[in-house]
Protein backbone atom coordinates (compact mmCIF):
# COMPACT_ATOMS: atom_id res chain seq x y z
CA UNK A 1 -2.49 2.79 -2.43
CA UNK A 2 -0.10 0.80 -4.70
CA UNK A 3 0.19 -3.14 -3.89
CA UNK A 4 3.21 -5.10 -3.86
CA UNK A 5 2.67 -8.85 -5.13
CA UNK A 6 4.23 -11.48 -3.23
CA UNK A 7 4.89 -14.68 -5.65
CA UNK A 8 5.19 -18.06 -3.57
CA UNK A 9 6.36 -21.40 -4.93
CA UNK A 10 6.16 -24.28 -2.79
CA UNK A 11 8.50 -27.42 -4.20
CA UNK A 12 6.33 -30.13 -5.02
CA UNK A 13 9.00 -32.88 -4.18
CA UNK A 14 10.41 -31.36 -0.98
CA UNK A 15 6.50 -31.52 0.41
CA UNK A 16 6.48 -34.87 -1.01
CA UNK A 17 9.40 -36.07 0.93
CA UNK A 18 8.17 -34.30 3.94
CA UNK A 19 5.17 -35.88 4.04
CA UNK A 20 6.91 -39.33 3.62
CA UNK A 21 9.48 -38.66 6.28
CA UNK A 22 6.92 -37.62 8.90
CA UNK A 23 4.69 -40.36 8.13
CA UNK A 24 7.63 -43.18 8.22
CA UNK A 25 9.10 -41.78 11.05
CA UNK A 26 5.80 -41.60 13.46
CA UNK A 27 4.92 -45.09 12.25
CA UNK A 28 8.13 -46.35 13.02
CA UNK A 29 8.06 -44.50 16.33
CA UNK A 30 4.71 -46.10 17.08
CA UNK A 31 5.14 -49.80 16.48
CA UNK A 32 3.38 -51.05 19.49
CA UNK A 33 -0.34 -50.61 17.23
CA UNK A 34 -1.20 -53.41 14.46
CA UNK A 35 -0.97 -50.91 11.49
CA UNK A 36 2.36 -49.35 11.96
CA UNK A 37 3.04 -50.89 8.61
CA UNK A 38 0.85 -48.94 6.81
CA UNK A 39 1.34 -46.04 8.61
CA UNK A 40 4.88 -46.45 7.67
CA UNK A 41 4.82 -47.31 4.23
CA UNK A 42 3.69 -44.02 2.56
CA UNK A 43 7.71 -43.43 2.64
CA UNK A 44 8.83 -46.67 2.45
CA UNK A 45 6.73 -47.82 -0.36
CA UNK A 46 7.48 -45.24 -2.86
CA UNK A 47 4.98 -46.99 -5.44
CA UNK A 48 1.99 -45.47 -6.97
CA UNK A 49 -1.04 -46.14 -4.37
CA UNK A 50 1.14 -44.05 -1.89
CA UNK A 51 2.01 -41.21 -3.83
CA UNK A 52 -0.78 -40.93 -5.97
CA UNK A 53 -2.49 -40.44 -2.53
CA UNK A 54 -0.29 -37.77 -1.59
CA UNK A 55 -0.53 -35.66 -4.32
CA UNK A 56 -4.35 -35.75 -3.98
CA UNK A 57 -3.77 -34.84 -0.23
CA UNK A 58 -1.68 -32.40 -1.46
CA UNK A 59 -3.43 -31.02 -4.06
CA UNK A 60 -6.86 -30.83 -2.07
CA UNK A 61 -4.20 -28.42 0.88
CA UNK A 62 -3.70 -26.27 -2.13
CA UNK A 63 -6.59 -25.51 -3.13
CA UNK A 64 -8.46 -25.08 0.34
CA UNK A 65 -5.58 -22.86 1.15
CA UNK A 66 -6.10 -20.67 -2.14
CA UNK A 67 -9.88 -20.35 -0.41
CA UNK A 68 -8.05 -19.42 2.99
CA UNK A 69 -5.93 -16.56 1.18
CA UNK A 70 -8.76 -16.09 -1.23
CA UNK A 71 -8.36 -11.99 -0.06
CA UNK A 72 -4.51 -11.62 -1.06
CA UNK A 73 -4.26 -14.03 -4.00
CA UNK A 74 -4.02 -12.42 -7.66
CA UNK A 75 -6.66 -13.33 -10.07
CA UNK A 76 -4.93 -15.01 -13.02
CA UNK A 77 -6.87 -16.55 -15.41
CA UNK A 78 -4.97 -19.35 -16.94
CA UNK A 79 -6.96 -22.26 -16.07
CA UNK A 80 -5.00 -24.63 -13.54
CA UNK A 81 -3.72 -27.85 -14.23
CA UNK A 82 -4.23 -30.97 -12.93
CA UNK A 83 -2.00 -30.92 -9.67
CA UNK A 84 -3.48 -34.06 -8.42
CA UNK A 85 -2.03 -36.37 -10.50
CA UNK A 86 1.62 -34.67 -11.41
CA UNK A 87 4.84 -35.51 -10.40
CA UNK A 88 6.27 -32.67 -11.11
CA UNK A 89 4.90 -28.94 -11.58
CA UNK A 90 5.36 -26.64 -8.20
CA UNK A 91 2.71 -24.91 -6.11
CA UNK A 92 2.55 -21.59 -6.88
CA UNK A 93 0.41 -18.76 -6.66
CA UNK A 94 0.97 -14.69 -5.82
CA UNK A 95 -0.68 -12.43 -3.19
CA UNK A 96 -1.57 -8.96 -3.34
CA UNK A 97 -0.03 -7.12 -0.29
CA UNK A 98 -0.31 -3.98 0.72
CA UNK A 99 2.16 -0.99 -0.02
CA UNK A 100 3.37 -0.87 3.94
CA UNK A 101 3.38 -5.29 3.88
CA UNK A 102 6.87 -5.64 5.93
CA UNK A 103 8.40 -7.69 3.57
CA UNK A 104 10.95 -9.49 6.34
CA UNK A 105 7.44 -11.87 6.87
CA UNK A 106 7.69 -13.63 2.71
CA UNK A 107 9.85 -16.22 4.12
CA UNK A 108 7.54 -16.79 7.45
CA UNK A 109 4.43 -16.70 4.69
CA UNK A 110 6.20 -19.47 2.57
CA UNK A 111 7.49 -21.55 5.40
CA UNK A 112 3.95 -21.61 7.10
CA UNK A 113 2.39 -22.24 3.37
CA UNK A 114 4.32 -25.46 3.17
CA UNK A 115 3.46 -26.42 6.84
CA UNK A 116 0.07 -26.18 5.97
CA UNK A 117 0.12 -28.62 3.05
CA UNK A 118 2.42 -30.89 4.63
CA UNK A 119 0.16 -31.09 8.00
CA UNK A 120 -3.28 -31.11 5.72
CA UNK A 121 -1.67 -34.14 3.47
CA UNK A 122 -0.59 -36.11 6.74
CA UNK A 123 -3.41 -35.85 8.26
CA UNK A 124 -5.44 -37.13 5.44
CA UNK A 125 -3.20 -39.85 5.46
CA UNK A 126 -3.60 -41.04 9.34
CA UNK A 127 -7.37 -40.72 8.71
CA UNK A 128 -7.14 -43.75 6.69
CA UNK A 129 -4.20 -45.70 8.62
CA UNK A 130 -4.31 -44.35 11.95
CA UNK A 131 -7.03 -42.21 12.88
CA UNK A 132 -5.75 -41.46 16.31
CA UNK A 133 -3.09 -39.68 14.77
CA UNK A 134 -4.70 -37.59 12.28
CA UNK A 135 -6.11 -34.23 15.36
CA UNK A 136 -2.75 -33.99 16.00
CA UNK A 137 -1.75 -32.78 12.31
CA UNK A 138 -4.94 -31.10 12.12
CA UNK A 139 -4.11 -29.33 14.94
CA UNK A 140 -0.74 -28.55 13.26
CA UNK A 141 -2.31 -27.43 10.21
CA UNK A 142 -3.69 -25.01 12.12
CA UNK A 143 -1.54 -23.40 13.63
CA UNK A 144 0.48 -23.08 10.46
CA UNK A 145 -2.96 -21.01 9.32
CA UNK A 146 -2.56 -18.91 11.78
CA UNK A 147 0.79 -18.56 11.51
CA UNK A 148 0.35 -17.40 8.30
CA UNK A 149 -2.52 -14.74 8.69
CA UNK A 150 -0.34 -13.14 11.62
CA UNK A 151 2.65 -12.66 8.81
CA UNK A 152 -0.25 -11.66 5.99
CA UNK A 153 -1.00 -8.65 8.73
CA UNK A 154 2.59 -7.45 9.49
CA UNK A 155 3.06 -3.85 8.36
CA UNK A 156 6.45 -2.13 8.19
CA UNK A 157 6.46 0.89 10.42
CA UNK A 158 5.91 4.26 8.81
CA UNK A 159 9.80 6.29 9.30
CA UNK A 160 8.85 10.13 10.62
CA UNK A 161 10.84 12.49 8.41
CA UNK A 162 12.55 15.70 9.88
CA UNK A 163 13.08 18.77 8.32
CA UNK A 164 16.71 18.18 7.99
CA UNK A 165 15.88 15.10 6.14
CA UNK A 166 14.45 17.38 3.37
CA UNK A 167 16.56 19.71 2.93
């Protein structure tokens, strides 16, 4: 049974900003605790501590969702770079669906892909500022998994062919 290959790119700034926005806006939201600073600075303070922290957060969501879809990704072997560290450079990987994968369910995939890293990075982030915080982004996280094995397993229905239709 042929495969079709599903290629997925997940904009490293947009999760960036995201992850900022979220994390401002909660700790702005929440100014009643004695770190609401801190909790708020990982958008206000754009300087290197913060993001550096991100894309660690974010590169560690990567790669433990590459293990999570470890049965649909395509094997390349170019050796990855360091997405840690990088300002710029996307996410992006392919899956190997198969032939009857309903493609309507890519953008669900994709959108649920960047949930994942965005929940995964916050949640890192409130487990050093506000711990309190950090189940309910876990809990996020997943439920963007699951969102995304549901959409892995949709199947497009097979069409039942007549005999007029092949004549």
């Amino acid at each position: 049974m042929a495969k079709k290959e599903l290629a997925i790119t997940l904009v490293k700034s947009e999760l960036i900003y995201e992850v900022q926005n979220k994390t401002y806006l909660t700790g702005r939201s929440r100014e009643t605790g004695e770190n609401h600073e801190q909790v708020a600075n990982m958008q206000v303070n754009d300087d290197e501590e913060h993001k550096n922290q991100i894309l660690r957060s974010l590169g560690d969501a990567y790669r433990e969702l590459k293990t999570k879809l470890s049965n649909y990704l395509v094997e390349t072997t170019a050796k990855s770079t360091d997405i840690q560290e990088a300002d710029t450079g996307d996410f992006k990987f392919a899956l190997k669906m198969p032939s009857n994968f309903n493609q309507a369910a890519s953008d669900s995939i994709s959108a649920a892909c960047h949930k994942y890293l965005v929940n995964t990075a916050i949640c890192d982030w409130f487990m050093i500022t506000k711990p309190d915080e950090a189940k309910n982004y876990a809990d996020l996280a997943i439920v963007a998994l699951q969102s995304i094995r549901e959409s892995v397993n949709k199947r497009s229905v097979p069409t039942r062919t007549t005999p007029s239709d092949q004549a």
